[in-house]
PDB file of N, CA and C in Angstrom:
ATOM      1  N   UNK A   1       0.820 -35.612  -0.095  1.00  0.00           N
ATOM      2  CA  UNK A   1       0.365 -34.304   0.294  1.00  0.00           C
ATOM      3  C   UNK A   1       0.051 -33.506  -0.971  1.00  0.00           C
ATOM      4  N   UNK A   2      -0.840 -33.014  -1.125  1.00  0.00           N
ATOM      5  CA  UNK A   2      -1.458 -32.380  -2.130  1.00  0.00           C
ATOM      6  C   UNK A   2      -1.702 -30.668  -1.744  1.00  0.00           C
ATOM      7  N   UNK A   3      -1.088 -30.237  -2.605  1.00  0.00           N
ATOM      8  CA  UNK A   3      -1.184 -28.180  -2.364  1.00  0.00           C
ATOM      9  C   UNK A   3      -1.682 -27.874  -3.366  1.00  0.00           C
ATOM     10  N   UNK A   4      -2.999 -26.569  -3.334  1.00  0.00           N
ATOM     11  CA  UNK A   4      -3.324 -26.484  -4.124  1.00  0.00           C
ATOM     12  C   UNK A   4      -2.663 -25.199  -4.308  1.00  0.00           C
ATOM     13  N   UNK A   5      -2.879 -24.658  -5.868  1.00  0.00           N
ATOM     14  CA  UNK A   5      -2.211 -23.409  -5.971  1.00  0.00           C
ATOM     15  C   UNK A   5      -3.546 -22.659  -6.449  1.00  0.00           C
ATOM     16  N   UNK A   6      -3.857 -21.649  -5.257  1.00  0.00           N
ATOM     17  CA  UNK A   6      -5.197 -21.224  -5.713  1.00  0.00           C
ATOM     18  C   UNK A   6      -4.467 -19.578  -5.520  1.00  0.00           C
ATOM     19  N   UNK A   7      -4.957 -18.552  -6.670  1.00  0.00           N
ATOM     20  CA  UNK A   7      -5.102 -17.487  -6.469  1.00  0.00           C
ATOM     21  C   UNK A   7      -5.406 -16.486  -5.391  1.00  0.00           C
ATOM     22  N   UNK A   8      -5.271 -15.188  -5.087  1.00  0.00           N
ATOM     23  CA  UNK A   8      -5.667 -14.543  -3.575  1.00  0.00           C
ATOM     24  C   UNK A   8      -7.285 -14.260  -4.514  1.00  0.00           C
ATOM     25  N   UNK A   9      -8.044 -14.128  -3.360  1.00  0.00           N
ATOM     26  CA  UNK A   9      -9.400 -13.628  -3.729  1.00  0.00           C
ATOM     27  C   UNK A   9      -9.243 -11.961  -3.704  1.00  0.00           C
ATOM     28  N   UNK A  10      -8.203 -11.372  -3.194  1.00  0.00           N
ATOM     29  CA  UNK A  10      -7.812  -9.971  -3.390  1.00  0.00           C
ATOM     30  C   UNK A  10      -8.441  -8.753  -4.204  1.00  0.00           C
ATOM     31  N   UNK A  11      -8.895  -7.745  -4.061  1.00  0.00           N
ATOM     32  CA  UNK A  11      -9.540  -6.811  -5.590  1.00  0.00           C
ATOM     33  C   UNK A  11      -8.497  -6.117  -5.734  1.00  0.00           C
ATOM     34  N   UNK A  12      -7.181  -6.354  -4.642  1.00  0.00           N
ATOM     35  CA  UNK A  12      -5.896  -5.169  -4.829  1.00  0.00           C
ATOM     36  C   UNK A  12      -5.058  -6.069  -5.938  1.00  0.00           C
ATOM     37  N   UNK A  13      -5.313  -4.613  -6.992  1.00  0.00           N
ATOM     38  CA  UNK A  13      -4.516  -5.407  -8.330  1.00  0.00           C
ATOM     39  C   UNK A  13      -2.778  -5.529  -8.077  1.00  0.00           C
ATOM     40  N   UNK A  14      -2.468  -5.329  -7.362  1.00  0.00           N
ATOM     41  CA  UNK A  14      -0.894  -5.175  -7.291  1.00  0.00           C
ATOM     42  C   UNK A  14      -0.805  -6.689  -6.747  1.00  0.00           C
ATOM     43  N   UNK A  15      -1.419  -6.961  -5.486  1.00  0.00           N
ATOM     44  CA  UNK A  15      -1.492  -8.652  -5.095  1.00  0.00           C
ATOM     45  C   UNK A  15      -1.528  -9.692  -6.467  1.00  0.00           C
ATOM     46  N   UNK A  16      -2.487  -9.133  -7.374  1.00  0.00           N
ATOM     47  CA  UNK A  16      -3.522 -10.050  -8.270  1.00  0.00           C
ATOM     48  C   UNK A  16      -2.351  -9.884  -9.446  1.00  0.00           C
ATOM     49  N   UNK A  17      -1.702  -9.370  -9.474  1.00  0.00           N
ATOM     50  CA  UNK A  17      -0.493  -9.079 -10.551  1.00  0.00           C
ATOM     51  C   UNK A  17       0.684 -10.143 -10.214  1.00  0.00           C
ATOM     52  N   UNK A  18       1.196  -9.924  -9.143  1.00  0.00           N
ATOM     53  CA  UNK A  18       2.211 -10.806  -8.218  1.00  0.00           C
ATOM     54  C   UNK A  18       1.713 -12.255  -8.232  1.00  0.00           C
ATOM     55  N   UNK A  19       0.622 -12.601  -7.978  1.00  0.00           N
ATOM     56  CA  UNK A  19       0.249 -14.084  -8.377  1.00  0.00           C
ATOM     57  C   UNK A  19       0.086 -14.722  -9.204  1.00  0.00           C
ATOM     58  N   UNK A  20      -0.364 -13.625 -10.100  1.00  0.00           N
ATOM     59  CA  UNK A  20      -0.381 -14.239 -11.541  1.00  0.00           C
ATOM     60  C   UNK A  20       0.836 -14.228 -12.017  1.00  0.00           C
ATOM     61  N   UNK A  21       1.764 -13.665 -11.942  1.00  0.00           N
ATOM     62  CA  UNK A  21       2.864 -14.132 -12.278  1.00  0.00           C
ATOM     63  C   UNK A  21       4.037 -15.044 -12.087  1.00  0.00           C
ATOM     64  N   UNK A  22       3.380 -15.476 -10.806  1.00  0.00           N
ATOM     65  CA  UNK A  22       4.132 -16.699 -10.131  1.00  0.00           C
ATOM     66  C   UNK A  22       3.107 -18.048  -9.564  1.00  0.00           C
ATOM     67  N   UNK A  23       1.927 -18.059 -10.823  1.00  0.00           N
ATOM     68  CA  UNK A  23       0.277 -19.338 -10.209  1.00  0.00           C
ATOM     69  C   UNK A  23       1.467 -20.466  -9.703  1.00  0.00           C
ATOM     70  N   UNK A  24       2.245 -20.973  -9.949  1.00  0.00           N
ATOM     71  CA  UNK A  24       3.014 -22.795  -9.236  1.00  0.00           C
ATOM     72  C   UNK A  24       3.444 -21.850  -7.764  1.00  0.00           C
ATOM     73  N   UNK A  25       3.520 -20.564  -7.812  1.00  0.00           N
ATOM     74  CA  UNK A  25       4.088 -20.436  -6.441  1.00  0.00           C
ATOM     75  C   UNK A  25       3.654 -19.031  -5.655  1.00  0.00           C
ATOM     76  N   UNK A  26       2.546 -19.090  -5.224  1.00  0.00           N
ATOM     77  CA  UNK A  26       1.867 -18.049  -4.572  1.00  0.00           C
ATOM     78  C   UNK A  26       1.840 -17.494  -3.304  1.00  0.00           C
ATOM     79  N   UNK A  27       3.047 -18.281  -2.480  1.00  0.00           N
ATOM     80  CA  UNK A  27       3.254 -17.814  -1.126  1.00  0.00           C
ATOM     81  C   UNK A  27       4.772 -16.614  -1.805  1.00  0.00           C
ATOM     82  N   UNK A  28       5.349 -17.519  -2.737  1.00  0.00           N
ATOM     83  CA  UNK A  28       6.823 -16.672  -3.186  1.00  0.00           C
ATOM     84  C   UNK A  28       6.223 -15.209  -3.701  1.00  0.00           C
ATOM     85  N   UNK A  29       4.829 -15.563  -4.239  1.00  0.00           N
ATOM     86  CA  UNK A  29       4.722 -13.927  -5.143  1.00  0.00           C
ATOM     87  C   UNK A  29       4.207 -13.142  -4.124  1.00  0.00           C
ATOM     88  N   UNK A  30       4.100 -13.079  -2.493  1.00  0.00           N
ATOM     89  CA  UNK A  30       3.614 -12.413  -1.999  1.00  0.00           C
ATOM     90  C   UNK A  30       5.163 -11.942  -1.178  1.00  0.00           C
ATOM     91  N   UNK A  31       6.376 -12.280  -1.099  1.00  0.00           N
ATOM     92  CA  UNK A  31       7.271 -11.959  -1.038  1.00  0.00           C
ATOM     93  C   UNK A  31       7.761 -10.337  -1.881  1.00  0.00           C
ATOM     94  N   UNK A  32       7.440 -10.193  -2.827  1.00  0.00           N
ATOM     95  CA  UNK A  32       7.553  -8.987  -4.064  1.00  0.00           C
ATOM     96  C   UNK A  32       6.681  -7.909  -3.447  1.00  0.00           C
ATOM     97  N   UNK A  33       5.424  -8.644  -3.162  1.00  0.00           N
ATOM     98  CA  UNK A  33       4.378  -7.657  -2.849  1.00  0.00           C
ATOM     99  C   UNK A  33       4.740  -7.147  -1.375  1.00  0.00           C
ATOM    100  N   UNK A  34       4.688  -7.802  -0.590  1.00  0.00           N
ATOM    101  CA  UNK A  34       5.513  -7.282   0.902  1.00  0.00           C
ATOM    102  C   UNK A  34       6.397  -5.878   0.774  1.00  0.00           C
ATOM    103  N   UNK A  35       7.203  -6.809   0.259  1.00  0.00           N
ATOM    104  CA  UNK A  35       8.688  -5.733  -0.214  1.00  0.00           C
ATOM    105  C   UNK A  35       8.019  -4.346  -0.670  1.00  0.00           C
ATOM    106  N   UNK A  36       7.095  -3.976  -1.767  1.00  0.00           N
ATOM    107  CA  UNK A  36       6.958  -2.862  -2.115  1.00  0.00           C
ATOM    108  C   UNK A  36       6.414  -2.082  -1.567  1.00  0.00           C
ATOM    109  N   UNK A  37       5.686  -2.730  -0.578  1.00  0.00           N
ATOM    110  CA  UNK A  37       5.025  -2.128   0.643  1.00  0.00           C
ATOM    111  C   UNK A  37       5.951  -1.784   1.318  1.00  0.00           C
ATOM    112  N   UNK A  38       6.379  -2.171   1.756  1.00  0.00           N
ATOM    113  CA  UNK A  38       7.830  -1.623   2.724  1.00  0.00           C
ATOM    114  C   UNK A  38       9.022  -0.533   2.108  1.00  0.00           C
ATOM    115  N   UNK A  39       8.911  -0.753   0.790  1.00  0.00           N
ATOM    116  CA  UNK A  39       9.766   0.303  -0.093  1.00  0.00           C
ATOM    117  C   UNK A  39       9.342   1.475  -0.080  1.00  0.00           C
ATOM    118  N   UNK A  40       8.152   1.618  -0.158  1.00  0.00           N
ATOM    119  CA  UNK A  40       7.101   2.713  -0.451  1.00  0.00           C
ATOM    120  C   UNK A  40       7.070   3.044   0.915  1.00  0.00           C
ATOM    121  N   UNK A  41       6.901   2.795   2.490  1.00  0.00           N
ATOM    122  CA  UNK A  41       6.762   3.038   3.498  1.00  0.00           C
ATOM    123  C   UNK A  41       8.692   4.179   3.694  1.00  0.00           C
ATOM    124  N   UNK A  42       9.074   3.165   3.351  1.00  0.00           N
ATOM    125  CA  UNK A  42      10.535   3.841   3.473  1.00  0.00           C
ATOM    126  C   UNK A  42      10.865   5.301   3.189  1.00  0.00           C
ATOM    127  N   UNK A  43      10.488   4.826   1.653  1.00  0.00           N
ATOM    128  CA  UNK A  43      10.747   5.833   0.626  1.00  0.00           C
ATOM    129  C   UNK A  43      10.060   7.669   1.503  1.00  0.00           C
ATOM    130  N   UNK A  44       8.493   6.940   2.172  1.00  0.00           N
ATOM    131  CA  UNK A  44       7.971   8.374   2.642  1.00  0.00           C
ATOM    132  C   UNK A  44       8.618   8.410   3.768  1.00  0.00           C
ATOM    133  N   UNK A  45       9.168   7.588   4.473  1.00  0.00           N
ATOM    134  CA  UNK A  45       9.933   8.150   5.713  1.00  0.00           C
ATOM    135  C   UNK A  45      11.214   9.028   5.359  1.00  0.00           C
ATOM    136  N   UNK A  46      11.784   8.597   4.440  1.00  0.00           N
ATOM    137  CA  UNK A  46      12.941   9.303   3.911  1.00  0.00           C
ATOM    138  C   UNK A  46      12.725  10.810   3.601  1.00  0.00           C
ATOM    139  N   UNK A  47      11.631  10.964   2.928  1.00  0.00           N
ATOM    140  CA  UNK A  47      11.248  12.079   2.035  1.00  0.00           C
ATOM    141  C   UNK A  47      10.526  12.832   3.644  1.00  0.00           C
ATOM    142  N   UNK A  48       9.692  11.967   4.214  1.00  0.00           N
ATOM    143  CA  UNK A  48       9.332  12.923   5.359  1.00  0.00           C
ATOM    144  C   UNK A  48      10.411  13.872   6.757  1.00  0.00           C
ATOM    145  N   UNK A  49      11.700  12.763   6.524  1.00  0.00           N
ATOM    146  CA  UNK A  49      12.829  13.048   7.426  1.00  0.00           C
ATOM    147  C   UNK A  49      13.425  14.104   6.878  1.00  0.00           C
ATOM    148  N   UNK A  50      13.376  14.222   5.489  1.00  0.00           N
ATOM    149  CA  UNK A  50      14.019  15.266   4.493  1.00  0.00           C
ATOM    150  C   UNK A  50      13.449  16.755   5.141  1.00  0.00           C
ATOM    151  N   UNK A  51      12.029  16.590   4.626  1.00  0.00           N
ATOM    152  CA  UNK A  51      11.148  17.327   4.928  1.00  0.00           C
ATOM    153  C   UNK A  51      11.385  18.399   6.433  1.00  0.00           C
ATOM    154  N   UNK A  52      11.620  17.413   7.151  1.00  0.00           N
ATOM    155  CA  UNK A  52      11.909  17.861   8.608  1.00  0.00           C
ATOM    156  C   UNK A  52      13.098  18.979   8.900  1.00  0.00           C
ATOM    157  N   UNK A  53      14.179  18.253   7.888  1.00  0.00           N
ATOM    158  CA  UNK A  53      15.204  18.218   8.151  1.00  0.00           C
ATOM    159  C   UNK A  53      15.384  20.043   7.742  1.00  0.00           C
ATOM    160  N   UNK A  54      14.844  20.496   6.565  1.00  0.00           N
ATOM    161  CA  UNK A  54      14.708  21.632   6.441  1.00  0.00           C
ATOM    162  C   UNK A  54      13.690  22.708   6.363  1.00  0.00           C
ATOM    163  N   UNK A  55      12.649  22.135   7.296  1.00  0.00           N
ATOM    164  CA  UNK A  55      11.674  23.183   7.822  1.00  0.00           C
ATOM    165  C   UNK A  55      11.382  22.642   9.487  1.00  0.00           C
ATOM    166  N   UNK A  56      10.097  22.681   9.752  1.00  0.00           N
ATOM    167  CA  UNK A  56       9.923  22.874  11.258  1.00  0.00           C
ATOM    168  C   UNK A  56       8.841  21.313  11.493  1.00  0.00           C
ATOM    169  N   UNK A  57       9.114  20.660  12.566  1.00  0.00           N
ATOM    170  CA  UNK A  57       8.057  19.554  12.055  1.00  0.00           C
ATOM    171  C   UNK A  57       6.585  19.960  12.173  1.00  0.00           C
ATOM    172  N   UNK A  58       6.337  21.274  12.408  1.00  0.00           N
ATOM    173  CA  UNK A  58       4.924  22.136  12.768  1.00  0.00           C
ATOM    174  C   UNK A  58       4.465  22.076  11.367  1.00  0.00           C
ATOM    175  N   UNK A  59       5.559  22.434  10.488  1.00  0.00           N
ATOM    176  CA  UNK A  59       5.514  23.080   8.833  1.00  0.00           C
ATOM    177  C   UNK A  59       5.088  21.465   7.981  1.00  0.00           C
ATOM    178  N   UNK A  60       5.689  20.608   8.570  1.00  0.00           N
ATOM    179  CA  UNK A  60       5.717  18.994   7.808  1.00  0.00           C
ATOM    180  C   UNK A  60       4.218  18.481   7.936  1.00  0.00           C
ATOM    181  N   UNK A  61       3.831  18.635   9.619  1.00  0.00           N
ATOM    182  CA  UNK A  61       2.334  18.395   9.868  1.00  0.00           C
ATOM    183  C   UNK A  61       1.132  19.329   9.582  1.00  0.00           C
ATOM    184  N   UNK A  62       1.594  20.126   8.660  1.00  0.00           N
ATOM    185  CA  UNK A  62      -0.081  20.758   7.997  1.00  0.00           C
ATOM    186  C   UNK A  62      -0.335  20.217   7.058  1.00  0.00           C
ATOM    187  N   UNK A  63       0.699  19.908   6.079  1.00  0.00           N
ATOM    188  CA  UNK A  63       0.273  19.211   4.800  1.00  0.00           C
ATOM    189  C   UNK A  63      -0.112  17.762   4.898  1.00  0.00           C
ATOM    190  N   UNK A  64       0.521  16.996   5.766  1.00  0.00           N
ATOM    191  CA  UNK A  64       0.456  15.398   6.184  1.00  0.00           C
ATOM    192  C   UNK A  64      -1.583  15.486   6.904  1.00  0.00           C
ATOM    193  N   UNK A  65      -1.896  16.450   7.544  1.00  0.00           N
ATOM    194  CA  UNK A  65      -2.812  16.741   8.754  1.00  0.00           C
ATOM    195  C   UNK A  65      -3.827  16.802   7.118  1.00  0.00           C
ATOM    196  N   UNK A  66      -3.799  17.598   5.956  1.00  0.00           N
ATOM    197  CA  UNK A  66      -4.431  17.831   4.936  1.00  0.00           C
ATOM    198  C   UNK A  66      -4.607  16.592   4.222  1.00  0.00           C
ATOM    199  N   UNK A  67      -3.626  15.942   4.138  1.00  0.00           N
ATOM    200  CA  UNK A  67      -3.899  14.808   3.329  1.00  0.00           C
ATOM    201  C   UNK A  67      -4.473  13.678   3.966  1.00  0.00           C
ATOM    202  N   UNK A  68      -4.453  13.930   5.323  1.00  0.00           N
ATOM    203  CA  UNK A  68      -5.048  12.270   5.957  1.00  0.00           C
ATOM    204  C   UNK A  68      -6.484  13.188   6.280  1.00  0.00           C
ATOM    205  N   UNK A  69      -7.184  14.047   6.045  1.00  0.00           N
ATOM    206  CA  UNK A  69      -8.232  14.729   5.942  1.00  0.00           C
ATOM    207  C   UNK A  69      -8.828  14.680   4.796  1.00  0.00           C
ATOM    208  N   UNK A  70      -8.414  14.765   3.632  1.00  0.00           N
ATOM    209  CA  UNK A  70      -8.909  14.315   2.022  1.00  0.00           C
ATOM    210  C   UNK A  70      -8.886  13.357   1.884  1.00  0.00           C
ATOM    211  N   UNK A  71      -8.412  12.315   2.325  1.00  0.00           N
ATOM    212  CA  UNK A  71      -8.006  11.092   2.586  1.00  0.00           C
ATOM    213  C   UNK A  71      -9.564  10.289   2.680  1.00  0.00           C
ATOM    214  N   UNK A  72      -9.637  10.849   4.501  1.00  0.00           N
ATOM    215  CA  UNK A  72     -11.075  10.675   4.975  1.00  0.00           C
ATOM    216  C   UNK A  72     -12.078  10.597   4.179  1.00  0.00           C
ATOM    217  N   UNK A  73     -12.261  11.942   3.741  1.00  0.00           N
ATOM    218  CA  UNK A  73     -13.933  12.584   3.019  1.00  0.00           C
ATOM    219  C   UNK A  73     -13.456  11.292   1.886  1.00  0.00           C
ATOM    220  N   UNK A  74     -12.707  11.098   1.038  1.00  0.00           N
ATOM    221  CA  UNK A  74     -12.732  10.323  -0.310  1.00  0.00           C
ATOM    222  C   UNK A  74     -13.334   8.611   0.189  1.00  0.00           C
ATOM    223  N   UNK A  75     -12.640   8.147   1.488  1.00  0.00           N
ATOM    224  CA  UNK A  75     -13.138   6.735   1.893  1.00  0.00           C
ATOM    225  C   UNK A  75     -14.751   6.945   2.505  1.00  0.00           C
ATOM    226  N   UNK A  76     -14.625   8.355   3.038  1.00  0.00           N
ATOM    227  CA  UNK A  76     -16.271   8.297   3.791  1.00  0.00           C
ATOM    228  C   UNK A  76     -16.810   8.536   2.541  1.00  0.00           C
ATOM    229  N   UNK A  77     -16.907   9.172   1.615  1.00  0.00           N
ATOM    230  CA  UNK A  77     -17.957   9.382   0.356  1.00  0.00           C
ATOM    231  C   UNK A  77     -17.594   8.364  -0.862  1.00  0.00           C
ATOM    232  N   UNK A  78     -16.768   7.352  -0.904  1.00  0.00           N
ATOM    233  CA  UNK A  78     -16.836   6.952  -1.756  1.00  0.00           C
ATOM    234  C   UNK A  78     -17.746   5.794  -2.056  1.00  0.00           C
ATOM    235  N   UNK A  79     -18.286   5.439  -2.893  1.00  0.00           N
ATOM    236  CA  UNK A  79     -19.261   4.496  -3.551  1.00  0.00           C
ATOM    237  C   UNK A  79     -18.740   3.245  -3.374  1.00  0.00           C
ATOM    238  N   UNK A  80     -19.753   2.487  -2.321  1.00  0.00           N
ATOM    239  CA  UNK A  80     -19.274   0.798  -2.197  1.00  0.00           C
ATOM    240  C   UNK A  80     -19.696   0.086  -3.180  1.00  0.00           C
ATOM    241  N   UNK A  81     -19.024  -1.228  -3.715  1.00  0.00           N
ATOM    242  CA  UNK A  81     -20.136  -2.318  -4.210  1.00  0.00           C
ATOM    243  C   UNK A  81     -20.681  -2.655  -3.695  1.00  0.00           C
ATOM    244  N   UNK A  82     -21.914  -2.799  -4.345  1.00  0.00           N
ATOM    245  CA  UNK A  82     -23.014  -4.324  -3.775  1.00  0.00           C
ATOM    246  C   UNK A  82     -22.505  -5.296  -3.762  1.00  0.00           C
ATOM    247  N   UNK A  83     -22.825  -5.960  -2.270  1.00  0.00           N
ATOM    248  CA  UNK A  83     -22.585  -7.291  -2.320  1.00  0.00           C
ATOM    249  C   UNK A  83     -23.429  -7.833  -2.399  1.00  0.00           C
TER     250      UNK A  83
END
């Protein structure tokens, strides 16, 4: 049985970091990458529960409502590559 160890075709450098640092084992380096995704998911739930915890969740959802609105305009206007 023959495995090859091929790189992700990925442009997300955080993936492309994690593999390269583990080329003999590229299912393990996506283990790291998972994880920080999930750390980072945490981390804003924490900080958003915080948030809650001492204002109103009316007060939590204007700024969250602002940022997934700048959010938008930056993916709708931003410049694709050519493929």
């Amino acid at each position: 049985m023959t495995t090859a160890t091929t790189l992700p075709t990925s442009t997300d450098p955080a993936q492309v970091w994690f593999a390269r640092a583990a080329p003999h084992a590229p299912e393990a380096a996506a283990v790291p990458f998972t994880a920080s995704f999930q750390a980072t998911i945490s981390l804003g739930a924490l900080a958003g529960g915080a948030a809650v915890d001492h204002a109103t969740p009316s007060v939590v959802m204007a700024p969250g409502g602002t940022v997934a609105a700048l959010a938008t305009v930056v993916i709708v206007t931003a410049k694709r590559p050519a493929v």
